[in-house]
Protein backbone atom coordinates (compact mmCIF):
# COMPACT_ATOMS: atom_id res chain seq x y z
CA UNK A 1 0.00 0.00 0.00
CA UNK A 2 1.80 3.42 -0.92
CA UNK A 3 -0.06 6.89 -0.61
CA UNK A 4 -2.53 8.43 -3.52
CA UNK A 5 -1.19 11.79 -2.75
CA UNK A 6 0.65 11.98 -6.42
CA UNK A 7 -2.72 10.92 -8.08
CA UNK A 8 -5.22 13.74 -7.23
CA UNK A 9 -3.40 15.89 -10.14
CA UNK A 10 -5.24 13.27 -11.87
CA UNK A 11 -8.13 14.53 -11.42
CA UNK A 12 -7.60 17.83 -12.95
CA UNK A 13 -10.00 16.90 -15.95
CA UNK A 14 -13.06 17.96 -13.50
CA UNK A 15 -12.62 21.02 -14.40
CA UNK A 16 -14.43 21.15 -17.68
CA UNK A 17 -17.34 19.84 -15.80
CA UNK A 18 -18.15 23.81 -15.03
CA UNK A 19 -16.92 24.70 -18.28
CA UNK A 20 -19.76 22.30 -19.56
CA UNK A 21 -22.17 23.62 -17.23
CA UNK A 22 -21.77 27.40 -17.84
CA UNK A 23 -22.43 26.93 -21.83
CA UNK A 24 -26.32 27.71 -22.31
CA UNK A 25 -28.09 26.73 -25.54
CA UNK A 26 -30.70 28.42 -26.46
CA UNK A 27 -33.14 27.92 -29.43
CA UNK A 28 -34.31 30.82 -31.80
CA UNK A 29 -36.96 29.50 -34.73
CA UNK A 30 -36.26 31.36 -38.49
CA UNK A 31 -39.83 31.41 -39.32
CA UNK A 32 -42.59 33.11 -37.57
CA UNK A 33 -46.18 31.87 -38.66
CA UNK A 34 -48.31 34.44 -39.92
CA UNK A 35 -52.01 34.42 -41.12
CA UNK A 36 -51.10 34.03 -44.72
CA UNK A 37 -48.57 31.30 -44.18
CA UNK A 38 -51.49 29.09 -44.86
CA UNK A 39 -50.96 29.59 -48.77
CA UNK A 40 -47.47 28.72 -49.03
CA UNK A 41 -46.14 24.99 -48.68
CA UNK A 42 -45.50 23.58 -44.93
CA UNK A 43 -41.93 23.11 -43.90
CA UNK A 44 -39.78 22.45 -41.10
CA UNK A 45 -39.13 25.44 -39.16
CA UNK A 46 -35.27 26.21 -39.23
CA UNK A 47 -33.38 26.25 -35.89
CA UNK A 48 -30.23 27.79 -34.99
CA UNK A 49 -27.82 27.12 -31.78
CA UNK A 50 -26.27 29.86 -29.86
CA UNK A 51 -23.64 29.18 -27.42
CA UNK A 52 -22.38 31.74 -25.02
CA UNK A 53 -20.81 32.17 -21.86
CA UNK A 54 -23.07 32.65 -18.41
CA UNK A 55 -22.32 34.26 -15.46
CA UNK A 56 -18.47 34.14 -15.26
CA UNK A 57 -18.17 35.19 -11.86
CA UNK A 58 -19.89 32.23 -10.50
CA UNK A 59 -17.91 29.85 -12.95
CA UNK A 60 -14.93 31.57 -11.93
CA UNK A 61 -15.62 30.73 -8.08
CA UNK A 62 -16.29 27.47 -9.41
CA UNK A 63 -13.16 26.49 -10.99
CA UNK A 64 -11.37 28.14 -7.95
CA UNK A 65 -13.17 25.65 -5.67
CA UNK A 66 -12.13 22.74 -7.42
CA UNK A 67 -8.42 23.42 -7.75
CA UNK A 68 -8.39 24.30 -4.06
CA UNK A 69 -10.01 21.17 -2.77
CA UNK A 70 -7.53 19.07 -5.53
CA UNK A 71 -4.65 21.39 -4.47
CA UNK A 72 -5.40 20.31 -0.80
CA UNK A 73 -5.86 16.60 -1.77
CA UNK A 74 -2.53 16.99 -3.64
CA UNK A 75 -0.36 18.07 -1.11
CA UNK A 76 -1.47 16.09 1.87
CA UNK A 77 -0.25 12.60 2.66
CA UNK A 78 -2.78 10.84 4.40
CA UNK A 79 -1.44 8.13 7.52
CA UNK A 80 -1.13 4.83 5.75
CA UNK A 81 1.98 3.04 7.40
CA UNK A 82 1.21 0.46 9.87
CA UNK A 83 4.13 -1.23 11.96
CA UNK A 84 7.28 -1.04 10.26
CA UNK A 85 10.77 -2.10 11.42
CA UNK A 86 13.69 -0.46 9.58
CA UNK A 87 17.01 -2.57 9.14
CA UNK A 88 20.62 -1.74 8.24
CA UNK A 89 22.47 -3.22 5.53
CA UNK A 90 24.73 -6.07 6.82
CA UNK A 91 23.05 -6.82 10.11
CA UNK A 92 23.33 -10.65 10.76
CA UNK A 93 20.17 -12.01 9.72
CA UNK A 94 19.67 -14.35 12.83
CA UNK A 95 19.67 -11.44 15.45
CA UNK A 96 17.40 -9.59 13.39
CA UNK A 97 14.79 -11.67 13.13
CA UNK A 98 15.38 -12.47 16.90
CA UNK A 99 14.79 -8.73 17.67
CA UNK A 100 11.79 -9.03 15.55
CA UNK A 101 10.29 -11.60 17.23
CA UNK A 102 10.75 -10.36 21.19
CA UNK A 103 9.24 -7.03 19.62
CA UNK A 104 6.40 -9.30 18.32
CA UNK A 105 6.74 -7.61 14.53
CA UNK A 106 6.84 -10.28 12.61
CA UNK A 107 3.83 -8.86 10.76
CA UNK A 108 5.35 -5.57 10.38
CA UNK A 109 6.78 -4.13 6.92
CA UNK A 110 10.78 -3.50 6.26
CA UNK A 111 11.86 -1.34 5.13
CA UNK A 112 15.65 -0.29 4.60
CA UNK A 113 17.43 1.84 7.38
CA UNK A 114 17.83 5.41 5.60
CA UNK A 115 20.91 7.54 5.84
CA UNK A 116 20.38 10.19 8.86
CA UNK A 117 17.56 8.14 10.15
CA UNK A 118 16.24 10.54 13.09
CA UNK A 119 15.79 13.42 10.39
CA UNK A 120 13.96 10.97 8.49
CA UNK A 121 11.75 9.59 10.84
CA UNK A 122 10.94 13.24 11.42
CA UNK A 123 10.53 14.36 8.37
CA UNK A 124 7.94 11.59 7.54
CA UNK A 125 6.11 10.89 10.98
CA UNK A 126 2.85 11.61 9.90
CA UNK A 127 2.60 9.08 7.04
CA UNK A 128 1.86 6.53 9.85
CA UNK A 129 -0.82 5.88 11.41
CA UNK A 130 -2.35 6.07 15.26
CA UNK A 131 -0.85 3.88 17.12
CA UNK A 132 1.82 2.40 14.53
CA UNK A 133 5.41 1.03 15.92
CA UNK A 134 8.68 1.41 14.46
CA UNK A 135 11.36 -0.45 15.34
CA UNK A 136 15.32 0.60 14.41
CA UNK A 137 17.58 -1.99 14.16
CA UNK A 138 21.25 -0.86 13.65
CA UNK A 139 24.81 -1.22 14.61
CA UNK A 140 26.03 0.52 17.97
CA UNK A 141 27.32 3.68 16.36
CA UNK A 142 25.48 4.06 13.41
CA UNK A 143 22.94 6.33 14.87
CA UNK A 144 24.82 9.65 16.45
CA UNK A 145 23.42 11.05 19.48
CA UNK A 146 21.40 14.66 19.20
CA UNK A 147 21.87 17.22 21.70
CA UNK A 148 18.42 16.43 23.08
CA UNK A 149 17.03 13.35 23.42
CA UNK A 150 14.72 12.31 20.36
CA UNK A 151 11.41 12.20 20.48
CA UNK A 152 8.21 10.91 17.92
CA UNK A 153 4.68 11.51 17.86
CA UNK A 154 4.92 7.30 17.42
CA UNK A 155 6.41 4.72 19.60
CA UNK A 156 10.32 4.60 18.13
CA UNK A 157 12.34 1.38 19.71
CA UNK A 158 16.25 1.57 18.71
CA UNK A 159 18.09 -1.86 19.05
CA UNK A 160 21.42 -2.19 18.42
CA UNK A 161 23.99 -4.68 16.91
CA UNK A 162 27.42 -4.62 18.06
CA UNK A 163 29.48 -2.51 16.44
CA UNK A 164 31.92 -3.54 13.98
CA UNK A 165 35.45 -2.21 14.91
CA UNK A 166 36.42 0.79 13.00
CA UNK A 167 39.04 1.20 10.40
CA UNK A 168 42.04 2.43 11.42
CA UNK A 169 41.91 6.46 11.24
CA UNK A 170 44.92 7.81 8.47
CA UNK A 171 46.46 10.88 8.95
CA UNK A 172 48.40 12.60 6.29
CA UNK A 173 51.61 14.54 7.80
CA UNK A 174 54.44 16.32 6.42
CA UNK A 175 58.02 16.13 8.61
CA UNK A 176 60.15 18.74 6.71
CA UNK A 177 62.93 17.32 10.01
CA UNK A 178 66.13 16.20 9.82
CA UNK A 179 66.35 14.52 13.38
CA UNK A 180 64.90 10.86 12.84
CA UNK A 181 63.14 10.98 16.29
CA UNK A 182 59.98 12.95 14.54
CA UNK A 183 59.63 9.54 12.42
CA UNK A 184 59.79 7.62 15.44
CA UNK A 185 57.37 9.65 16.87
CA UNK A 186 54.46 9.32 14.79
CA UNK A 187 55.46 5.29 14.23
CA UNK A 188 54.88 5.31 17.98
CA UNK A 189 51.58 7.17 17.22
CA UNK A 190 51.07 4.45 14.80
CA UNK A 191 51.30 1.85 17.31
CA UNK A 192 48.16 3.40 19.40
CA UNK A 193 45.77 1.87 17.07
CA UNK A 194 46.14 4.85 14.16
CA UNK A 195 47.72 5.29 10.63
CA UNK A 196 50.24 8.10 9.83
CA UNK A 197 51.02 8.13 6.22
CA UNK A 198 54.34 10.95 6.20
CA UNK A 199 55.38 12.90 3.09
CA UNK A 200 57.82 15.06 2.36
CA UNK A 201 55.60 17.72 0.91
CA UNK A 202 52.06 18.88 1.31
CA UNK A 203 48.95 17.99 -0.73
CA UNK A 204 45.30 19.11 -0.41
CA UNK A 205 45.05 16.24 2.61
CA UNK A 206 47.62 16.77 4.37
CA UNK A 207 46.54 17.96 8.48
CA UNK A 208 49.94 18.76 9.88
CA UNK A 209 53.32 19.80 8.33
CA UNK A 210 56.51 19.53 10.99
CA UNK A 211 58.90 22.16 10.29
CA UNK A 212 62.48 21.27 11.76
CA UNK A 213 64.61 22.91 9.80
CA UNK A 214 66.50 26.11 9.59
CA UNK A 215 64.63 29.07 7.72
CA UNK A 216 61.13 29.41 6.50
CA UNK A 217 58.79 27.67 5.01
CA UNK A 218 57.81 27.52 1.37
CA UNK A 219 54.85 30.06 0.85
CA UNK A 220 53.08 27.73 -1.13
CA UNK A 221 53.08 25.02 1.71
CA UNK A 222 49.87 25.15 3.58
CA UNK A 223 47.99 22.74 6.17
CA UNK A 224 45.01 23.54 9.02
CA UNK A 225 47.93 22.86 11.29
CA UNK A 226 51.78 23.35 11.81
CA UNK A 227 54.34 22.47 14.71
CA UNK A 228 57.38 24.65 14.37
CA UNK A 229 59.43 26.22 17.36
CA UNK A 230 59.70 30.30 18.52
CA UNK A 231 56.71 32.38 17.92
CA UNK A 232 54.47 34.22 20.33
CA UNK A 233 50.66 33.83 20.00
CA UNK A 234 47.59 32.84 22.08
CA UNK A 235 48.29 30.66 24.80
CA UNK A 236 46.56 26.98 25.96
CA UNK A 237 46.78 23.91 27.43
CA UNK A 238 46.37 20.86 26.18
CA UNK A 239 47.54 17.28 27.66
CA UNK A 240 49.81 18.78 30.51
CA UNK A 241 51.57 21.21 27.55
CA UNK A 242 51.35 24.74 27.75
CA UNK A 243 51.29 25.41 23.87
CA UNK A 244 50.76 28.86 21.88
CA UNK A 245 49.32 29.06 18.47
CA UNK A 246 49.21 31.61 16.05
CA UNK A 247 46.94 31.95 13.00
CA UNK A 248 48.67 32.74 9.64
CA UNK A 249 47.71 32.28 6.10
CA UNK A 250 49.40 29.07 5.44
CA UNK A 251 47.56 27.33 8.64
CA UNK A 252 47.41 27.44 12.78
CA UNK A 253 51.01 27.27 14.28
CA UNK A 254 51.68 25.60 17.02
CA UNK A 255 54.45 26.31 19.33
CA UNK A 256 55.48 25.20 23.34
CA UNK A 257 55.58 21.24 22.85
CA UNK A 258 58.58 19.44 23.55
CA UNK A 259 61.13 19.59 20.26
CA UNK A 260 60.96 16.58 19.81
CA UNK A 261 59.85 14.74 22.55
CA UNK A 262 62.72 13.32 24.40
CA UNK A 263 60.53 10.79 26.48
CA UNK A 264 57.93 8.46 26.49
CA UNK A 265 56.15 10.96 28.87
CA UNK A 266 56.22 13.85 26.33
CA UNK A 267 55.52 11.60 23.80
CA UNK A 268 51.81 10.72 25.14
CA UNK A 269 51.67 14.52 26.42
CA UNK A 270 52.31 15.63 22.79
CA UNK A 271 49.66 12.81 21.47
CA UNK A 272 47.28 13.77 23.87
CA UNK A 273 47.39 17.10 23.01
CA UNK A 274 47.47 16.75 19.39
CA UNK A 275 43.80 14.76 19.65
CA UNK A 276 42.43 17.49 21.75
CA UNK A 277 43.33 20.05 19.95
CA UNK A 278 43.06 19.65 15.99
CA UNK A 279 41.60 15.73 15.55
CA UNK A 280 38.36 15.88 15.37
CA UNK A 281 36.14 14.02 17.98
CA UNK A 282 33.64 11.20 17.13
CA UNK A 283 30.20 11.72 17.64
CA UNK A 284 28.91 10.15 20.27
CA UNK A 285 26.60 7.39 19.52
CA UNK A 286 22.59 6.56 20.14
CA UNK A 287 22.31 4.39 22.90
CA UNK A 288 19.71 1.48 22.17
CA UNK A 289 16.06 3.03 24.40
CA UNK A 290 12.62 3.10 23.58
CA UNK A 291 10.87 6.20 23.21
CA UNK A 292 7.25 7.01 24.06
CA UNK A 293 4.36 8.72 22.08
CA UNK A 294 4.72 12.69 22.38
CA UNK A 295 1.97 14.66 21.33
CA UNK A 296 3.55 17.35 18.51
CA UNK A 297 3.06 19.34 15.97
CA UNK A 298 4.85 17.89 12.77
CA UNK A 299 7.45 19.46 11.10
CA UNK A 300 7.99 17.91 7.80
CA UNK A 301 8.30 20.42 4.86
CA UNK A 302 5.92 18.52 2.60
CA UNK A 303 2.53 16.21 3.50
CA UNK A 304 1.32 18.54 6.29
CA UNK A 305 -2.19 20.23 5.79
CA UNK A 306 -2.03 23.91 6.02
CA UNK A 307 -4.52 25.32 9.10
CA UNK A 308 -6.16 27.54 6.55
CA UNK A 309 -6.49 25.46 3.54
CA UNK A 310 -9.86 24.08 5.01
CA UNK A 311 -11.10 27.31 5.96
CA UNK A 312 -10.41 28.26 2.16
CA UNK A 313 -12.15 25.56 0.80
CA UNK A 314 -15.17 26.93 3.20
CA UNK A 315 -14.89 30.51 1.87
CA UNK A 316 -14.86 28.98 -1.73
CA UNK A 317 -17.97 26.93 -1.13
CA UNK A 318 -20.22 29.62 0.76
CA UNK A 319 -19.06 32.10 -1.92
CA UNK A 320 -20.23 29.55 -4.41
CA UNK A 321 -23.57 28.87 -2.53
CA UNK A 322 -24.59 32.48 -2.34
CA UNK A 323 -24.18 33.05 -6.28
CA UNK A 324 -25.59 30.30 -7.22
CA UNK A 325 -28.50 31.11 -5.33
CA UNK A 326 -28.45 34.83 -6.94
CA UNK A 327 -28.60 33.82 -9.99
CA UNK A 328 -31.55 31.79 -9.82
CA UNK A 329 -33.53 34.52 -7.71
């Protein structure tokens, strides 16, 4: 079962139903019959058709109507989805259908688990019906958490899969250094469950150039991030480091960490401050809950019925009414 809501453009052919309507035919006879018309020979009497347009205004209001109330048909999505359980690609079929069965939704239709699922459960909430369940079944992780805890005009159960571990994380450096420790470095870094792929110049992936060496930079060498020594700038702390940064047009500089870290100690301090300051965290995932009916407005951007398209439809119809009765007064 799918909704109609497409279809009622269909109907658009109703219209020439007042078209039809507001076309009067009216009869006019050639030949009038006179006293003397008894001396000439009988015949027919010749008739002629005359079509012409009647009251306008009141087909006008008509047509009006009718494309309003098709209009309104047109754009609203009536509830038709009954339980539904929505399932991401790759799950292991046996704890699916286990899922299924201690939700008792073996009955229920499946559909596949969309990309940014809570904005799409919002966006099309009011295509099911009173009373419907949905059911989310997903890997732990899939499903990032919102700032607020979500909630659904509709009963929404999440159950999640264990998630699959993640693919080590590459990070594309430049060490412009001609002390081999900064190698050793990031192989340690390597060895903390990461990948550090190191080049000896830039490209448009590259997150971090290490400049070691005496002079300046190339001008044409840029990255969102650089560790080089000297330099005043804004001061913070990050992993036990009191580090300065400076923003320039080839990227952030970072100065204030150990050059290069001489221990295992400012080796983690260094790594620890690198993540908090320029890796990006992960979001933090959905935690498997069930959520329970809230009573809301709906705020998808198409399907809705406008408050005042009814009370259009009204206007329409009494405006209709009273011309209608006009004309035949």
């Amino acid at each position: 079962m799918t909704s109609l809501q497409p279809w009622w453009w269909a109907a658009l052919p109703v219209l020439l139903l007042p078209l039809w309507w507001h076309r009067q035919k009216r009869q006019r006879t050639a030949a009038e019959l006179l006293a003397t018309a008894r001396f000439l020979p009988s015949s027919a009497p010749q008739q002629r058709r005359i079509w012409r347009w009647t009251d306008v205004l009141l087909l006008i209001v008509r047509l009006a109507l009718l494309v309003a109330l098709i209009a309104w048909l047109a754009v609203t999505v009536f509830p038709w989805r009954g339980n539904t359980v929505l399932v991401a690609a790759g799950l292991e079929p046996g704890w699916v259908e286990r899922e299924i069965a201690s939700a008792r939704m073996q009955d229920a239709d499946r559909i596949a688990l969309p990309p940014e699922v809570l904005g799409w459960l919002h966006h099309n909430e009011h295509t099911w019906r009173d009373g419907a369940r949905i059911l989310v079944l997903a890997r732990s992780g899939d499903v990032p958490m919102p700032a607020r805890p979500p909630r659904f005009e509709h009963g929404v159960t999440f159950r999640l899969a264990p998630a699959a571990p993640p693919p080590p994380r590459m990070h594309h450096v430049v060490v412009a250094a001609q002390d081999p420790r900064w190698q050793s470095l990031f192989a340690a870094f390597g060895a903390a469950g990461e990948r550090y792929e190191l080049a000896a110049a830039p490209t448009t992936q590259t997150e971090l150039i290490v400049w070691d060496r005496p002079g300046i930079p190339p001008a044409d060498w840029k990255a969102p991030h650089w560790w080089r020594t000297g330099g005043a700038g804004k001061r913070v702390s990050a992993g036990g480091l009191a580090l300065t940064y400076t923003d320039t047009p080839q990227g952030r500089i970072w100065a204030g960490m150990p050059w290069p870290p001489a221990s295992a100690a400012d080796a983690a301090a260094l790594h620890a401050a690198w993540h908090t300051l320029a890796v990006a965290p992960l979001p933090y995932p959905l935690p498997a809950l069930e959520t329970t009916p809230a009573h809301m407005a709906s705020a998808a951007a198409d399907g809705t019925r406008a408050p005042w398209w009814p009370w259009l439809l009204l206007g329409l119809f009494i405006l209709e009414r009273l011309l209608a009765h006009a004309r035949r007064t």
